[in-house]
C-alpha atoms as a PDB file:
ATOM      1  CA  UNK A   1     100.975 -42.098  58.300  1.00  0.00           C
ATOM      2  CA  UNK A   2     102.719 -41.227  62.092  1.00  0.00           C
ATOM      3  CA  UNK A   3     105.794 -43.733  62.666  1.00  0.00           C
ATOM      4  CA  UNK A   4     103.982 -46.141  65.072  1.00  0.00           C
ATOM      5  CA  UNK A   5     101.467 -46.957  62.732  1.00  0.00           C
ATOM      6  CA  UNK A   6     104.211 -47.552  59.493  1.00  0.00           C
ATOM      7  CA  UNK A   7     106.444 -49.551  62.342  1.00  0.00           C
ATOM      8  CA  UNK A   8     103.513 -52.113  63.059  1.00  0.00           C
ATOM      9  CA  UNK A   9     102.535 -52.654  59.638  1.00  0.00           C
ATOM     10  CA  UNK A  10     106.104 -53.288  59.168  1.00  0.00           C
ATOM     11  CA  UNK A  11     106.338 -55.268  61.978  1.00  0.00           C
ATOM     12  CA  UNK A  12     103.074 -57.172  61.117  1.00  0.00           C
ATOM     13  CA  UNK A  13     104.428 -58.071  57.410  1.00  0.00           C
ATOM     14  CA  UNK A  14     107.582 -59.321  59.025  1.00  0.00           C
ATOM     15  CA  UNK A  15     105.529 -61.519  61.531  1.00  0.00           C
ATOM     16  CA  UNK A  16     104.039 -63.422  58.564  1.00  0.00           C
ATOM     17  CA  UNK A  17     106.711 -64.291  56.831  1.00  0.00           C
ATOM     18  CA  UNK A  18     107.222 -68.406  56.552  1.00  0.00           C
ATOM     19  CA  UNK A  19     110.454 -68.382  58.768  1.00  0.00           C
ATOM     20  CA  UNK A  20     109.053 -66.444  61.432  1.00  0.00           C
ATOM     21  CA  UNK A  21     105.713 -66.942  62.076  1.00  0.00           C
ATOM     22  CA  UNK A  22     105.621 -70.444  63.212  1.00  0.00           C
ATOM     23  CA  UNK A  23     107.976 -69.188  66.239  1.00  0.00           C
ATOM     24  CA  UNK A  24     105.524 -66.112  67.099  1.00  0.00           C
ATOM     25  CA  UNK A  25     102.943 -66.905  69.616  1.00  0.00           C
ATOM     26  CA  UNK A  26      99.588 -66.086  68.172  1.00  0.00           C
ATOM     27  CA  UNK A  27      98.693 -63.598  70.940  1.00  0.00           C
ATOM     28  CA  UNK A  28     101.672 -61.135  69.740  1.00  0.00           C
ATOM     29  CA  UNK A  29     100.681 -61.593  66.408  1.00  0.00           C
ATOM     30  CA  UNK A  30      97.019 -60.771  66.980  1.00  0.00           C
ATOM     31  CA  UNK A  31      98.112 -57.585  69.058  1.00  0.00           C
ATOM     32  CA  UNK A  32     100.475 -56.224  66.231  1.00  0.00           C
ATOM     33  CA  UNK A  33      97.777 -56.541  64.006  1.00  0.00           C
ATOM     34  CA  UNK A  34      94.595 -55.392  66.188  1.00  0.00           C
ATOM     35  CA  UNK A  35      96.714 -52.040  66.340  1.00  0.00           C
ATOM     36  CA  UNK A  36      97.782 -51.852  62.937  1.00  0.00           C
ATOM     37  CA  UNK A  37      93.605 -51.890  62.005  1.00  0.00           C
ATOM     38  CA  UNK A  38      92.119 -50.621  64.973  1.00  0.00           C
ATOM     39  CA  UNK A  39      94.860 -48.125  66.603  1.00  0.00           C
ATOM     40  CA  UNK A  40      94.630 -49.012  70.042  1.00  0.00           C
ATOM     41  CA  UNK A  41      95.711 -51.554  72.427  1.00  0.00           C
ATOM     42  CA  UNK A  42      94.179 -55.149  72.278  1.00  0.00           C
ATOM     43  CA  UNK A  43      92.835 -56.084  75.807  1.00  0.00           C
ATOM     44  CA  UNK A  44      93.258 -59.758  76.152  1.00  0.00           C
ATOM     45  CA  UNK A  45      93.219 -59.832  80.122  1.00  0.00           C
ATOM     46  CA  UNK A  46      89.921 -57.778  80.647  1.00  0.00           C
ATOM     47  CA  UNK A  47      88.585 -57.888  76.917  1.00  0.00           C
ATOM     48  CA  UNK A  48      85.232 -55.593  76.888  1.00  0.00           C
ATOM     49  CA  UNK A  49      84.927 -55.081  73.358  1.00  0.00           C
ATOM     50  CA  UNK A  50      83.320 -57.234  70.426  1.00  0.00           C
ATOM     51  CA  UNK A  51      86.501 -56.827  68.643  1.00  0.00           C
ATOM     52  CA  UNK A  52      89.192 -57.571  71.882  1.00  0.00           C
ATOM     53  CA  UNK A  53      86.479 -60.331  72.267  1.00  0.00           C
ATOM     54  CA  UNK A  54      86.842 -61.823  69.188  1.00  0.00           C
ATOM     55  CA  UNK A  55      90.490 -62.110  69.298  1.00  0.00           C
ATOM     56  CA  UNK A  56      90.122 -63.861  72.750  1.00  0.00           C
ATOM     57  CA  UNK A  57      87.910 -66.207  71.203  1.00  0.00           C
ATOM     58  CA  UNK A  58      90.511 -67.275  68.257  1.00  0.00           C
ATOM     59  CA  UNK A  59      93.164 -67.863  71.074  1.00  0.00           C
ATOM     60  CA  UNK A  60      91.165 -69.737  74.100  1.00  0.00           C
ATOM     61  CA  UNK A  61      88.071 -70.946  72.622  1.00  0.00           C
ATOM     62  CA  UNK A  62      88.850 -73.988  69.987  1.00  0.00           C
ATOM     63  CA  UNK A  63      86.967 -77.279  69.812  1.00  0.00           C
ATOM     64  CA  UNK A  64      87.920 -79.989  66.902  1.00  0.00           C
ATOM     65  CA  UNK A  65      84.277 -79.539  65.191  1.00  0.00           C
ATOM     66  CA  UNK A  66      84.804 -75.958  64.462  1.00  0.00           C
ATOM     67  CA  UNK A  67      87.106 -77.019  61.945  1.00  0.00           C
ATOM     68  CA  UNK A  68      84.642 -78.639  60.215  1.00  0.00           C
ATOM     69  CA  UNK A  69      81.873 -76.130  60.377  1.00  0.00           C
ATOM     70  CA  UNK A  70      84.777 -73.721  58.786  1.00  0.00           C
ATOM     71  CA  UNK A  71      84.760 -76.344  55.753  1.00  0.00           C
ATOM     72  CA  UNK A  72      82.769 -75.435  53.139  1.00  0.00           C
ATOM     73  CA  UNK A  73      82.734 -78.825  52.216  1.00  0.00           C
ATOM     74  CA  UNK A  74      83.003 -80.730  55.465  1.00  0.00           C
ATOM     75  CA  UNK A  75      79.891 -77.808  57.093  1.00  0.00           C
ATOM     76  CA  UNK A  76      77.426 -79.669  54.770  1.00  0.00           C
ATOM     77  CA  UNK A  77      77.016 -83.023  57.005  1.00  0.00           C
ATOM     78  CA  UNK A  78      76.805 -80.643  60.089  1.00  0.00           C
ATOM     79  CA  UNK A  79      73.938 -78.463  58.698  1.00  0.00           C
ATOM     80  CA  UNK A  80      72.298 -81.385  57.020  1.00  0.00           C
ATOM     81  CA  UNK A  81      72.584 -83.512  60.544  1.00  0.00           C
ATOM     82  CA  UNK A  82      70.675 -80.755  62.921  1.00  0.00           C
ATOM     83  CA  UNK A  83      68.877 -78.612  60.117  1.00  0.00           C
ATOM     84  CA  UNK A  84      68.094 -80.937  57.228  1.00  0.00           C
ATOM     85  CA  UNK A  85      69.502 -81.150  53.598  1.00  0.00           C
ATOM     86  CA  UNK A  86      66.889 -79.112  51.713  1.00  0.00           C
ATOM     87  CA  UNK A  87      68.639 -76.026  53.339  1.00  0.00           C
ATOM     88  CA  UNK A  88      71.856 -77.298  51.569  1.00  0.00           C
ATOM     89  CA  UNK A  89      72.578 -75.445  48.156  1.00  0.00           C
ATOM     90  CA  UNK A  90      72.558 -78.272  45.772  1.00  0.00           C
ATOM     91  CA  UNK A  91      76.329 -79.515  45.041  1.00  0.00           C
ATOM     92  CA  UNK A  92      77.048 -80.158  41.685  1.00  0.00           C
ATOM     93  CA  UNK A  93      80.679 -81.385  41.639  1.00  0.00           C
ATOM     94  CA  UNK A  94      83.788 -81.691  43.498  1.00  0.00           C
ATOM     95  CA  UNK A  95      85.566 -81.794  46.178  1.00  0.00           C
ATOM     96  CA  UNK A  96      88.536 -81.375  43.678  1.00  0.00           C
ATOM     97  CA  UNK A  97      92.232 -81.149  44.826  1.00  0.00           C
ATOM     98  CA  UNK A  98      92.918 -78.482  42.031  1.00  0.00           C
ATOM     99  CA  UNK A  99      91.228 -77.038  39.305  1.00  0.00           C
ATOM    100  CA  UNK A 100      93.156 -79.098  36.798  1.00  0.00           C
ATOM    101  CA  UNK A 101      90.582 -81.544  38.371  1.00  0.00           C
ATOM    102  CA  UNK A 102      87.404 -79.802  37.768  1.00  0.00           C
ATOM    103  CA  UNK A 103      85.795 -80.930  34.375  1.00  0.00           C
ATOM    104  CA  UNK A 104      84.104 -78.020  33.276  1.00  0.00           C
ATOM    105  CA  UNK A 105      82.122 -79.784  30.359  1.00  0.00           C
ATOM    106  CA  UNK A 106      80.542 -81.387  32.872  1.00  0.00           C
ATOM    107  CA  UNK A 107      79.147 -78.320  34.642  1.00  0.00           C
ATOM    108  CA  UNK A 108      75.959 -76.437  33.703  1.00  0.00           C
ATOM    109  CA  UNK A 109      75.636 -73.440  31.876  1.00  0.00           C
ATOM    110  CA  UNK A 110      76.053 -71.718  35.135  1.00  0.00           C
ATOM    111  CA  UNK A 111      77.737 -72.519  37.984  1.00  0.00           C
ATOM    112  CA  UNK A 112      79.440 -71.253  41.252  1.00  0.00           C
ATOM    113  CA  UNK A 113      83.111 -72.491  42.219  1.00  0.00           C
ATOM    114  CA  UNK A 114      83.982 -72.013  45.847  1.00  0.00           C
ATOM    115  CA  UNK A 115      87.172 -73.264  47.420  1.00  0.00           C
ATOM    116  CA  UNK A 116      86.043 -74.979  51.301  1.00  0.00           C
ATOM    117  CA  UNK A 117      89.690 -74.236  53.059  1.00  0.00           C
ATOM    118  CA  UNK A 118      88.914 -70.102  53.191  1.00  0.00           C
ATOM    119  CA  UNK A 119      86.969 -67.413  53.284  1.00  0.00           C
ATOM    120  CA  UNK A 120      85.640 -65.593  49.939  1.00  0.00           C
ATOM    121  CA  UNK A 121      87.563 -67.143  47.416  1.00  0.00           C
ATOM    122  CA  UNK A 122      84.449 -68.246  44.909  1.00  0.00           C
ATOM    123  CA  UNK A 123      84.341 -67.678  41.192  1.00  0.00           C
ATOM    124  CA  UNK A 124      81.065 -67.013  39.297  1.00  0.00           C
ATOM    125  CA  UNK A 125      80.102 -68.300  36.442  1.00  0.00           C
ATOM    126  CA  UNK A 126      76.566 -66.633  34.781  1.00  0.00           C
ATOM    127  CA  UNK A 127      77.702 -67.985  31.497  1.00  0.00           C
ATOM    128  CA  UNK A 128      80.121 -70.599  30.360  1.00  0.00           C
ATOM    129  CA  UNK A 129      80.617 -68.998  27.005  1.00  0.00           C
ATOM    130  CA  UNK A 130      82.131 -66.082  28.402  1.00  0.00           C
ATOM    131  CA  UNK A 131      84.095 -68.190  31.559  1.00  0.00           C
ATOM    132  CA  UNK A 132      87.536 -67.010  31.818  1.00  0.00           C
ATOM    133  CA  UNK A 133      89.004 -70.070  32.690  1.00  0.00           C
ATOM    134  CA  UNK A 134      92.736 -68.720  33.123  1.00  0.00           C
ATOM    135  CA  UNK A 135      91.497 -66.307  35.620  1.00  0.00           C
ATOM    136  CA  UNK A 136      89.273 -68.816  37.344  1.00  0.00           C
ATOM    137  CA  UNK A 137      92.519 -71.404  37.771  1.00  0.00           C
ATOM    138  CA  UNK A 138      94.867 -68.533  38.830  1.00  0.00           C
ATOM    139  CA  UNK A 139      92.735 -66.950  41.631  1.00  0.00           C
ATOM    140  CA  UNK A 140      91.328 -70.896  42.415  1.00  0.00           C
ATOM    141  CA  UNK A 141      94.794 -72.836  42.506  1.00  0.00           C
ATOM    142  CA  UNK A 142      96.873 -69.340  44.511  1.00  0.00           C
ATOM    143  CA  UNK A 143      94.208 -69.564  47.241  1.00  0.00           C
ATOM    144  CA  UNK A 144      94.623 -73.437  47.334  1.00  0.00           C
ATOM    145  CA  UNK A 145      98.230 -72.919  47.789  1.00  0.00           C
ATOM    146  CA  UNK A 146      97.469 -70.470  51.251  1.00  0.00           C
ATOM    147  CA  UNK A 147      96.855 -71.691  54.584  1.00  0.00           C
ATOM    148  CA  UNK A 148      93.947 -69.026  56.000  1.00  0.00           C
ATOM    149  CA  UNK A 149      94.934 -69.659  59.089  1.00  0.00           C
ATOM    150  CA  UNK A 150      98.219 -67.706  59.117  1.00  0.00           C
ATOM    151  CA  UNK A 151      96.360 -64.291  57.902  1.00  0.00           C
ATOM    152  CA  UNK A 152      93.862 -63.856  61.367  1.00  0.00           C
ATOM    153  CA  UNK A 153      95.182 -66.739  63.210  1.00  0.00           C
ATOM    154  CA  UNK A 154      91.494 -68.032  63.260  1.00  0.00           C
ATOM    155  CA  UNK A 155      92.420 -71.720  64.210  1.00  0.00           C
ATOM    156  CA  UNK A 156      89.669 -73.766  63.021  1.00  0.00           C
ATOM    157  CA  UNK A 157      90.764 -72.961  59.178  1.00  0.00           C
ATOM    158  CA  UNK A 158      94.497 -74.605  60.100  1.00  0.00           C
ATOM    159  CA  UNK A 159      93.574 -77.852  59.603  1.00  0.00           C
ATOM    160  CA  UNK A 160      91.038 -77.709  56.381  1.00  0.00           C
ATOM    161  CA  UNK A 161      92.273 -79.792  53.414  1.00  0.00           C
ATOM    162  CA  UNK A 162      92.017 -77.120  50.668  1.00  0.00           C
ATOM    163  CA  UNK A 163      89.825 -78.535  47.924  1.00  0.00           C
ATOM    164  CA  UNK A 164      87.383 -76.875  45.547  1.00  0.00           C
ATOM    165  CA  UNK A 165      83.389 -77.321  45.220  1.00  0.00           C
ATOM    166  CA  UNK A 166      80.774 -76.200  42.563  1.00  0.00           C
ATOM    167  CA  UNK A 167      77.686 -75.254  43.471  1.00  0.00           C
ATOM    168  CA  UNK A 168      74.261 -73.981  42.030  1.00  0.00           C
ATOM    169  CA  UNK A 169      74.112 -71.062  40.891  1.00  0.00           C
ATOM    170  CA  UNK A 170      71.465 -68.662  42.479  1.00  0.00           C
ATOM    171  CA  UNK A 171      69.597 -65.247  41.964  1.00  0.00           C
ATOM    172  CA  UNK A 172      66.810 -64.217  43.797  1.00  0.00           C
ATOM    173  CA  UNK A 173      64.921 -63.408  40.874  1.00  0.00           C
ATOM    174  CA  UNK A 174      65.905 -62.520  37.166  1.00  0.00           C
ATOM    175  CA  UNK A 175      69.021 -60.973  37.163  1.00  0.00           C
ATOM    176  CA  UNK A 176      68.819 -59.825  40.804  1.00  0.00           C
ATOM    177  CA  UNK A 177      72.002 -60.658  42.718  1.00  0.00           C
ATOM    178  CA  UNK A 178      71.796 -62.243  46.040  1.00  0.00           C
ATOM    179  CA  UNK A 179      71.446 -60.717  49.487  1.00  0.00           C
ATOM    180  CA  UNK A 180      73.379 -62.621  52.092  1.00  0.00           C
ATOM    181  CA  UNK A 181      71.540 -62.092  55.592  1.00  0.00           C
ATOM    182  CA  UNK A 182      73.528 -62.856  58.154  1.00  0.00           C
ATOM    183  CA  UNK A 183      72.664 -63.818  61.466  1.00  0.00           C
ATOM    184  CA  UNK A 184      74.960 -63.094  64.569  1.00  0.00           C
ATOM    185  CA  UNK A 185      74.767 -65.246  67.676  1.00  0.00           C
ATOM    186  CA  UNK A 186      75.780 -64.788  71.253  1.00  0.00           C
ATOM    187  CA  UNK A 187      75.640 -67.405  73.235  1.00  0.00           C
ATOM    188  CA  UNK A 188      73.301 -69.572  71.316  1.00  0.00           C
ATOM    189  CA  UNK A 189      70.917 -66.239  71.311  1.00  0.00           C
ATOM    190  CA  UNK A 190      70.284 -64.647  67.718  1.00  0.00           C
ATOM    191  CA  UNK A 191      70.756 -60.862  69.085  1.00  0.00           C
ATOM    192  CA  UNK A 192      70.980 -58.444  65.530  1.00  0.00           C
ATOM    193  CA  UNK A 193      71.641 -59.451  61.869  1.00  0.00           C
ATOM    194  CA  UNK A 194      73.105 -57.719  58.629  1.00  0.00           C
ATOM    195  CA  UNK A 195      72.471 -57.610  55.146  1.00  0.00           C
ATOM    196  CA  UNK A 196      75.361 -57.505  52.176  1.00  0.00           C
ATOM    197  CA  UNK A 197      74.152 -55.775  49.600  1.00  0.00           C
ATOM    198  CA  UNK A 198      74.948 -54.135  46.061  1.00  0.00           C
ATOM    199  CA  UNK A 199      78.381 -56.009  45.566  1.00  0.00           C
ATOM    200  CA  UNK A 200      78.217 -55.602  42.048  1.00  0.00           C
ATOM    201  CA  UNK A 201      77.132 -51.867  41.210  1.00  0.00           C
ATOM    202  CA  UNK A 202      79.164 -49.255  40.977  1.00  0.00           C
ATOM    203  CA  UNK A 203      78.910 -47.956  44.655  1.00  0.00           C
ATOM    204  CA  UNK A 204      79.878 -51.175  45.691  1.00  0.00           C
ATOM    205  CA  UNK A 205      79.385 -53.411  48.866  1.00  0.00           C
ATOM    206  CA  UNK A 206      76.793 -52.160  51.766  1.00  0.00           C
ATOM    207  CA  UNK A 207      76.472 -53.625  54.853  1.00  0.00           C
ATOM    208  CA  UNK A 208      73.622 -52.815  56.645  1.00  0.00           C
ATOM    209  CA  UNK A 209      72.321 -53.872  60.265  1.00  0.00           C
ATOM    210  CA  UNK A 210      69.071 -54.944  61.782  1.00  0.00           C
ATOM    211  CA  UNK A 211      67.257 -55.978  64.959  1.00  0.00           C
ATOM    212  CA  UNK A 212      65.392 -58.905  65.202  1.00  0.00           C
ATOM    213  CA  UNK A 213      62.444 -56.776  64.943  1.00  0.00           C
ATOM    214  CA  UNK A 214      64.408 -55.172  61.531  1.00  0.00           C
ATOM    215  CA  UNK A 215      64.600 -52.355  62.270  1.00  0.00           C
ATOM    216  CA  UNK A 216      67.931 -50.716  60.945  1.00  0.00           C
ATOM    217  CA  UNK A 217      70.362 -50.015  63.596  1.00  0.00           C
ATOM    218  CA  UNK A 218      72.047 -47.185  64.305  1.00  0.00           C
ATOM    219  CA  UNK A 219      75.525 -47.975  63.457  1.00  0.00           C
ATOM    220  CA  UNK A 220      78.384 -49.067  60.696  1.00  0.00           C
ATOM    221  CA  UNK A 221      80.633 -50.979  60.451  1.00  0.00           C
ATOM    222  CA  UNK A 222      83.760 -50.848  58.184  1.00  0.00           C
ATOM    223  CA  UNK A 223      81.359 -50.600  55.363  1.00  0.00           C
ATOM    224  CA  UNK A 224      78.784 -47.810  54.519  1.00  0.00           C
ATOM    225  CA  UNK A 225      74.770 -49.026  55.098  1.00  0.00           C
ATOM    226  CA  UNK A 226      72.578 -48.727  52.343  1.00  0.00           C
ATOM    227  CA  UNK A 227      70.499 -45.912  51.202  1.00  0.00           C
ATOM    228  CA  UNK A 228      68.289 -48.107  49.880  1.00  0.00           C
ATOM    229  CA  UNK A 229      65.441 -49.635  51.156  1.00  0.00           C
ATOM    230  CA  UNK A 230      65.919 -53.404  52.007  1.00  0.00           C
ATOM    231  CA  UNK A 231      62.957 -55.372  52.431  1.00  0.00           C
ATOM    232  CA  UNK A 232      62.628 -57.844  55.520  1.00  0.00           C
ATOM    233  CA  UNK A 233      63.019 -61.821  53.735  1.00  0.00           C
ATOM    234  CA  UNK A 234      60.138 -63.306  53.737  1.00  0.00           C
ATOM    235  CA  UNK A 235      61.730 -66.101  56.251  1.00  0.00           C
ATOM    236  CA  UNK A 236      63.692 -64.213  58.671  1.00  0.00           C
ATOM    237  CA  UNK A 237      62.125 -65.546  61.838  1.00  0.00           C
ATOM    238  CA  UNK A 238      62.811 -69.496  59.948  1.00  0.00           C
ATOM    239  CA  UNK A 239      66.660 -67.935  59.249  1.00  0.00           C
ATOM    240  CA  UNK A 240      66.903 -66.555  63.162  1.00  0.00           C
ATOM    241  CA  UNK A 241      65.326 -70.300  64.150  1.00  0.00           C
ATOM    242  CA  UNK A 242      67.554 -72.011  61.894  1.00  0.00           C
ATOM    243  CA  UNK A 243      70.584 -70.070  63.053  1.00  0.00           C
ATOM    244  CA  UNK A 244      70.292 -70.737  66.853  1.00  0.00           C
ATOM    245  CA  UNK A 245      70.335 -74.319  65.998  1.00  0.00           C
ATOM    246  CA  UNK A 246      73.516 -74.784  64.087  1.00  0.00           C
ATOM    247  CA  UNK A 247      74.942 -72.669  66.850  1.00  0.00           C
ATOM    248  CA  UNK A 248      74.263 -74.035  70.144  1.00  0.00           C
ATOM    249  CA  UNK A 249      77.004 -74.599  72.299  1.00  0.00           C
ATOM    250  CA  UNK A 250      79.095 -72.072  70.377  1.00  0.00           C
ATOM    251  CA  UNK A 251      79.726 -68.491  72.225  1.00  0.00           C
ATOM    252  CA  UNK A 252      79.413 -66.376  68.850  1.00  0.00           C
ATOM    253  CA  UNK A 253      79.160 -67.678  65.831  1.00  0.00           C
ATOM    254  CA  UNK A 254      77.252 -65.676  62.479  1.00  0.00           C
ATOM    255  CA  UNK A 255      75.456 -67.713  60.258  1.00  0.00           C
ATOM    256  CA  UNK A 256      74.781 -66.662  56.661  1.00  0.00           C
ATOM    257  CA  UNK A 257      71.658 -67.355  54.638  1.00  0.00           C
ATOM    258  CA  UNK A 258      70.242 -66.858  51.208  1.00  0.00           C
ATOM    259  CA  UNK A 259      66.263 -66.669  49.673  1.00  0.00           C
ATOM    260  CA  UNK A 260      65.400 -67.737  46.978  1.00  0.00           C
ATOM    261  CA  UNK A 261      61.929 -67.420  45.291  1.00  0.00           C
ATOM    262  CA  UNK A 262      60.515 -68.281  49.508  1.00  0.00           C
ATOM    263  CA  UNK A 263      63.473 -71.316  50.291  1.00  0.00           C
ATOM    264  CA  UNK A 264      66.165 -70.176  52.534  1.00  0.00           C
ATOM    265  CA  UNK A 265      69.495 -71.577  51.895  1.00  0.00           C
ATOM    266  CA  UNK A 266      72.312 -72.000  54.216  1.00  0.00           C
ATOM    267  CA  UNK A 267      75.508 -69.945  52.831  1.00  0.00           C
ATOM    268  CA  UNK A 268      77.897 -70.458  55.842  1.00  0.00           C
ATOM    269  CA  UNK A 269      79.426 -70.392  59.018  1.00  0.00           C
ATOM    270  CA  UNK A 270      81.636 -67.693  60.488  1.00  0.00           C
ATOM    271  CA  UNK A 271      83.458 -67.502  64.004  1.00  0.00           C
ATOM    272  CA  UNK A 272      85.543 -64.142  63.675  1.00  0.00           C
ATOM    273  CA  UNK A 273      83.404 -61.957  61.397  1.00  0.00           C
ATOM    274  CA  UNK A 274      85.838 -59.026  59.025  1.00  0.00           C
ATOM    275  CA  UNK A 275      88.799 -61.217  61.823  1.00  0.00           C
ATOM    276  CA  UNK A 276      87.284 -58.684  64.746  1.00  0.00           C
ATOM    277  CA  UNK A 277      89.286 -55.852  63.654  1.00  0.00           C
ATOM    278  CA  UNK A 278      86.419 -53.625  61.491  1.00  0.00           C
ATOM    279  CA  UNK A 279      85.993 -50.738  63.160  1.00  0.00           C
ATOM    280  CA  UNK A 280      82.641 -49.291  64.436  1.00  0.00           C
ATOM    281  CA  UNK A 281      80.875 -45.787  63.652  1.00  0.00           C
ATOM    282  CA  UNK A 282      79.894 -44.706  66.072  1.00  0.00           C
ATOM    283  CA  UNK A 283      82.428 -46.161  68.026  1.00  0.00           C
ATOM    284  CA  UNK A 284      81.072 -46.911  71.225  1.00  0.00           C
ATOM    285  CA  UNK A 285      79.044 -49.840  69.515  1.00  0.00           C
ATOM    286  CA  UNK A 286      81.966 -51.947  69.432  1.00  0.00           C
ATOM    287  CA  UNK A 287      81.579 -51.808  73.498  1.00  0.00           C
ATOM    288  CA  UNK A 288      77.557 -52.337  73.420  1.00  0.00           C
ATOM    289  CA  UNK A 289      77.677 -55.271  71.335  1.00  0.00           C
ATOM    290  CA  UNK A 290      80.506 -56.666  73.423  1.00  0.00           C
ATOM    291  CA  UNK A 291      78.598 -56.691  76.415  1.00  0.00           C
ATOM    292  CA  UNK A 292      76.570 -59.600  74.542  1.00  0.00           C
ATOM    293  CA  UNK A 293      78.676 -61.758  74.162  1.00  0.00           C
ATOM    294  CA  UNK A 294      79.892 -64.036  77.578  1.00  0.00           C
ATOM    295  CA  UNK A 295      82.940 -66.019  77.186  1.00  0.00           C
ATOM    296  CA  UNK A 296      83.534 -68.997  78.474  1.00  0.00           C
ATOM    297  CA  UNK A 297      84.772 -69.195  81.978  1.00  0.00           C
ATOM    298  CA  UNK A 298      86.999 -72.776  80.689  1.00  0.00           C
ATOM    299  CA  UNK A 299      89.075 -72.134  77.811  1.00  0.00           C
ATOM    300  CA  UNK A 300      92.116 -73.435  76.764  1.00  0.00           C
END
């Protein structure tokens, strides 16, 4: 590792300590950190990038519902409002301050936990015989403890009341894990999607693009694609539909789905997918999927 790099990770661990970061302005932060992942300068004045665009986004683009569409809790009443309920995966308890709260005898057999204030904390549950309920409070009750917003500076997860949800538990079929297909939006327009794959085997998470057409793109990004074949869901064109509805009036925005024997359920929201600092391969895409996106002439 050269010096500059082991000086800005320094740097960037320093910046997020309690007694400092409150007086750093985000923008520094976000700079120290775009060149501790991405080793080169972030371009805030003339961003041309999906990744400098990104950051400009989590600085000068903020509106109050964001932060509830970052809510896994609070994003329910949007989607059900302009998409309908039956898209909804079916809540089955909560929102609970901690998990001393949750009554797990009350749960089913199986059962997905899911804190609403961040992104990817969620513990499975396949079976409740084998739960590891230690494990399940420690990782549940640390991440309830953590304000999100200090890690990317992503603004509209500041102001979430941490709380935890259960959910249904889903497989596509028996014993198949879940694909999430994720839809990314420019500017209200569904322009490519991506498929997480294979989190559970041994080789790990892919992450594999499409067109709208799906046909796989030519590019990776942080993650390797898979060398398996993925089959196009059986409701894309309702997922791409669906998508450009919860995000009009947004600039970017990616919108997750599931499918499940036909129905499509909504997973999520995201405004600053892998916090714009996952690199590209080839490189240059970072650039041609930048010129996509159009940001907002009035910002704050």
């Amino acid at each position: 590792m050269n010096t500059l790099k082991t000086v800005v990770r320094y740097t960037s661990y320093i910046l997020n300590r309690p007694l400092i970061r409150n007086l750093i302005p985000a923008s520094w932060f976000l700079q120290v950190r775009y060149y501790w992942y991405l080793e080169k300068k972030l371009n805030l004045a003339d961003p041309l990038t999906f990744n400098e665009k990104i950051q400009w986004l989590k600085l000068y683009d903020f509106k109050p519902k964001y932060t509830q569409m970052a809510d896994k809790y609070g994003v329910r009443k949007y989607v059900a409002e302009r998409i309908g309920e039956k898209y909804l995966i079916p809540l089955i308890g909560g929102p609970w301050d901690n998990f001393e709260d949750v009554n797990l005898e009350l749960l089913p057999n199986q059962f997905v936990l899911k804190c609403t204030h961040d992104s990817g904390t969620i513990v499975i549950c396949s079976d409740k015989s084998k739960f590891d309920i230690n494990s399940a409070r420690e990782k549940l009750n640390n991440a309830l403890n953590h304000n999100y917003y200090w890690r990317g500076r992503e603004k509209p997860y500041k102001d979430i009341k941490p709380r935890i949800i259960a959910e249904n538990y889903l497989v596509e079929d028996e014993g198949i894990e879940l694909k999430d297909y994720k839809i990314m939006v420019f500017n209200g327009k569904a322009k490519l999607s991506f498929v997480c794959s294979e989190r559970f085997t041994m080789s790990k998470l892919k992450v594999t693009f499409f067109d709208l057409d799906w046909n796989k793109m030519p590019f990776e990004r942080s993650y390797p694609k898979s060398s398996i074949l993925i089959d196009k869901p059986q409701n894309y064109e309702l997922m791409i539909e669906l998508a450009e509805i919860l995000a009009d009036g947004i600039p970017f925005i990616r919108v997750d789905f599931y499918e499940v024997k036909g129905h499509v359920y909504f997973g999520e929201m995201t405004f600053y997918p892998g916090g714009g600092m996952e690199s590209f391969n080839p490189k240059e895409w970072d650039a041609k999927i930048g010129e996509w996106l159009e940001l907002p002439t009035e910002h704050e």
